[in-house]
Protein backbone atom coordinates (compact mmCIF):
# COMPACT_ATOMS: atom_id res chain seq x y z
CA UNK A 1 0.00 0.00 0.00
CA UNK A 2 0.60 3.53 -0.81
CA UNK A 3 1.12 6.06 2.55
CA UNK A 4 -0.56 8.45 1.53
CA UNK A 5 -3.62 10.68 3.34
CA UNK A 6 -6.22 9.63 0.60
CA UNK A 7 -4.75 6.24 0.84
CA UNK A 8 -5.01 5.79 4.51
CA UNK A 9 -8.48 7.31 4.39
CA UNK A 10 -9.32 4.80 2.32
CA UNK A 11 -8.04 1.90 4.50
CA UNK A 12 -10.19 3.70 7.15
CA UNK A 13 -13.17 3.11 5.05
CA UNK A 14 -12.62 -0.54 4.26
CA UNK A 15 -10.73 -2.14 7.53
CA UNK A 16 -11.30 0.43 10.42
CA UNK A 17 -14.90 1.33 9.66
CA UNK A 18 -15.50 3.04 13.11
CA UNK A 19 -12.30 5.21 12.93
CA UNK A 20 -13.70 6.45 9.39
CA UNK A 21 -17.50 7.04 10.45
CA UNK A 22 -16.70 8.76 13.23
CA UNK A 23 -14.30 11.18 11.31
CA UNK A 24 -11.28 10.59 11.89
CA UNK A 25 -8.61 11.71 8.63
CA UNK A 26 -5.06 11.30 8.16
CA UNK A 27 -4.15 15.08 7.00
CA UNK A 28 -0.59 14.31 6.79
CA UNK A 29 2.41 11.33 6.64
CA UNK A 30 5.41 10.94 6.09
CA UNK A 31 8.46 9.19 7.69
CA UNK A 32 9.11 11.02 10.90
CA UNK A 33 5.24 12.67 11.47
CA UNK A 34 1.71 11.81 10.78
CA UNK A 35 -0.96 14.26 11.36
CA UNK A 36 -4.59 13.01 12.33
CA UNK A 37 -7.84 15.09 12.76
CA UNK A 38 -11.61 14.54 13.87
CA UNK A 39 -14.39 16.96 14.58
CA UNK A 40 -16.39 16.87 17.48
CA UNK A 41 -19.99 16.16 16.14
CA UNK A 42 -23.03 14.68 17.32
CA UNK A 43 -22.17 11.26 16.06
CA UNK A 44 -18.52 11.46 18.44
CA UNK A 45 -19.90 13.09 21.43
CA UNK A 46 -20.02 11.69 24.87
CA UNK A 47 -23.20 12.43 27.41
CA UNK A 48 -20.84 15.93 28.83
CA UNK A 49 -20.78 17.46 25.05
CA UNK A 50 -17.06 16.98 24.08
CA UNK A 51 -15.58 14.05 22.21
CA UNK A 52 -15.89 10.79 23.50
CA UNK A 53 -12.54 9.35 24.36
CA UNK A 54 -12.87 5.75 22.46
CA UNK A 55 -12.63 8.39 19.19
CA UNK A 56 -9.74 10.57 20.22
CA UNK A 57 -8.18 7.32 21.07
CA UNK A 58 -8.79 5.69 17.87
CA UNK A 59 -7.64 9.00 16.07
CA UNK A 60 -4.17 9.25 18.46
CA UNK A 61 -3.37 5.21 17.28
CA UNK A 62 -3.80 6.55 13.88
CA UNK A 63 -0.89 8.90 14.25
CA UNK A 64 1.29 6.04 15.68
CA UNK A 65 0.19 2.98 13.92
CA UNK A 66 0.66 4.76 10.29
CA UNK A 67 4.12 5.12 11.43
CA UNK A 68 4.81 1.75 12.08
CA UNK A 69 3.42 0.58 8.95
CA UNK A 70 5.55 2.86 6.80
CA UNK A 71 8.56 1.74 8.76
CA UNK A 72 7.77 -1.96 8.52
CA UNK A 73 7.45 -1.23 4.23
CA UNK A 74 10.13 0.26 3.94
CA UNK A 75 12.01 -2.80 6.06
CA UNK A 76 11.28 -4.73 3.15
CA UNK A 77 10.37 -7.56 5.88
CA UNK A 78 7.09 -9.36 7.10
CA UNK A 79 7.08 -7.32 10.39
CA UNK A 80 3.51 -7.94 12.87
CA UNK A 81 2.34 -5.07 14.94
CA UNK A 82 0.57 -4.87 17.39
CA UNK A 83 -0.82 -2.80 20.29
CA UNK A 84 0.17 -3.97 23.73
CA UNK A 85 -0.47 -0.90 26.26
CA UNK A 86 -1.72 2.56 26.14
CA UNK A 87 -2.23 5.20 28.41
CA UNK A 88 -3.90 8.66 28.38
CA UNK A 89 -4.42 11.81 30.10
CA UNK A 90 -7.13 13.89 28.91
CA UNK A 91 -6.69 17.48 30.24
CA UNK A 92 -9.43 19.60 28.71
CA UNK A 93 -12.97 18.49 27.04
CA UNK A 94 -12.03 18.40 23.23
CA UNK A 95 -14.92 20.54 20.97
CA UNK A 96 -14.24 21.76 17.49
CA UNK A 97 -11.65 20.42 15.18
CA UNK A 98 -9.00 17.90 17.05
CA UNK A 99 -5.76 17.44 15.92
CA UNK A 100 -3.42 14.52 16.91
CA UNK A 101 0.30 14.41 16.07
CA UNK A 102 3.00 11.78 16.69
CA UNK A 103 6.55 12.97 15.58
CA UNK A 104 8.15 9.93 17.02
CA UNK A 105 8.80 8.08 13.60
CA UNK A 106 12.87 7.82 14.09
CA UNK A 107 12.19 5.86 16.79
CA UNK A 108 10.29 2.82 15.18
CA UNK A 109 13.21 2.66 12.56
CA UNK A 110 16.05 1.19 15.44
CA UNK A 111 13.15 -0.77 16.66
CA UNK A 112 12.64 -2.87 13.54
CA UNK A 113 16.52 -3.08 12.59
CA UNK A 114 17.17 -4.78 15.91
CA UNK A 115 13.93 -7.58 15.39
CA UNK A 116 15.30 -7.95 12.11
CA UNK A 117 19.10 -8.17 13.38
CA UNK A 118 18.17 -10.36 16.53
CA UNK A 119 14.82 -12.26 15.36
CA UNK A 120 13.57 -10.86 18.66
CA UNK A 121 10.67 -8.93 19.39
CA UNK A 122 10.86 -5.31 20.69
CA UNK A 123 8.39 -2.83 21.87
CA UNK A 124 8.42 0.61 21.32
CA UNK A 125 6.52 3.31 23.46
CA UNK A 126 4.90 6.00 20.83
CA UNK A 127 3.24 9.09 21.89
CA UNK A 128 0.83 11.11 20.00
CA UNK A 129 -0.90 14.99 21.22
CA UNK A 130 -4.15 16.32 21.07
CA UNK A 131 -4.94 20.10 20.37
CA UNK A 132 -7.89 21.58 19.91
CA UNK A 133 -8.59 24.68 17.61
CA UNK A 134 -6.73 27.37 19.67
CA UNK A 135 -3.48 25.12 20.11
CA UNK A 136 -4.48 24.07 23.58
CA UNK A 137 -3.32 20.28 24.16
CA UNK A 138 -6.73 18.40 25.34
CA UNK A 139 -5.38 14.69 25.71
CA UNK A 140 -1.90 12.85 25.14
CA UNK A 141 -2.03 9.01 24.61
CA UNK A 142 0.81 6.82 24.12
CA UNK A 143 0.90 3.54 22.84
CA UNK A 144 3.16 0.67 23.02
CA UNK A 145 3.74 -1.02 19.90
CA UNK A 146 5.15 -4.27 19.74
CA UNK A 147 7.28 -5.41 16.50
CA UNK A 148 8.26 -9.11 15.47
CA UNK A 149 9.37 -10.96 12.83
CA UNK A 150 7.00 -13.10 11.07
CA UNK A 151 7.76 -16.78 10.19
């Protein structure tokens, strides 16, 4: 697959159907940074009128995941992923237009050198910030990604 934002947003669509319908759009990608947004809408919101965390969540794995799938391409290699812990902190209720970032793409790139170089697994922690509108951060969630070689 292509990384591309109209690519991506087309994955949404056909493997991550709840990411998509709730609005969630890769804006940006490249190596090093992927850039994720979703607008708070009826469809999103929680009973308190602000995002529902499950969605800024699922918009804040975007940002990290993407990464790891461009790395794992570019490997060359049949590299799994998968999630195996998050944590949040949501610091403000998240209205308007959401944007996640995760500029922590040179860090996946040791990660799957050393599973291919060892045949071990590694995990690598991956954070990704939430701002709203005015630039005010309203959650941070990291996840930890864990890489292997496939046999």
């Amino acid at each position: 697959m292509e990384f591309s934002p109209a690519k991506l947003n087309a994955f949404l669509f056909l493997k991550l159907p709840s990411a998509f319908w709730s609005g969630v759009r890769v804006k940006s990608i490249s190596k090093e940074q992927c850039v994720v947004t979703v607008k708070h809408r009826w469809f999103n919101q929680n009973p308190f009128k602000s995002m529902y965390f499950a969605v800024q969540a699922m918009a804040a794995e975007l940002t990290t995941g993407a990464l790891v799938m461009i790395q794992i391409k570019n490997s060359g290699r049949n590299v799994s992923m998968l999630v195996a812990n998050n944590n949040a902190n949501f610091s403000k209720k998240a209205t308007g237009r959401i944007t996640f970032t995760c500029n922590d793409g040179h860090l996946i790139e040791d990660a799957i050198q050393k599973t291919i170089a060892t045949g071990e697994g590694q995990t690598i922690w991956l954070k990704s910030i939430g701002v709203n509108e005015k630039g005010e951060q309203v959650s941070e969630l990291n996840f930890e990604w864990s890489i292997k070689l496939k046999s």
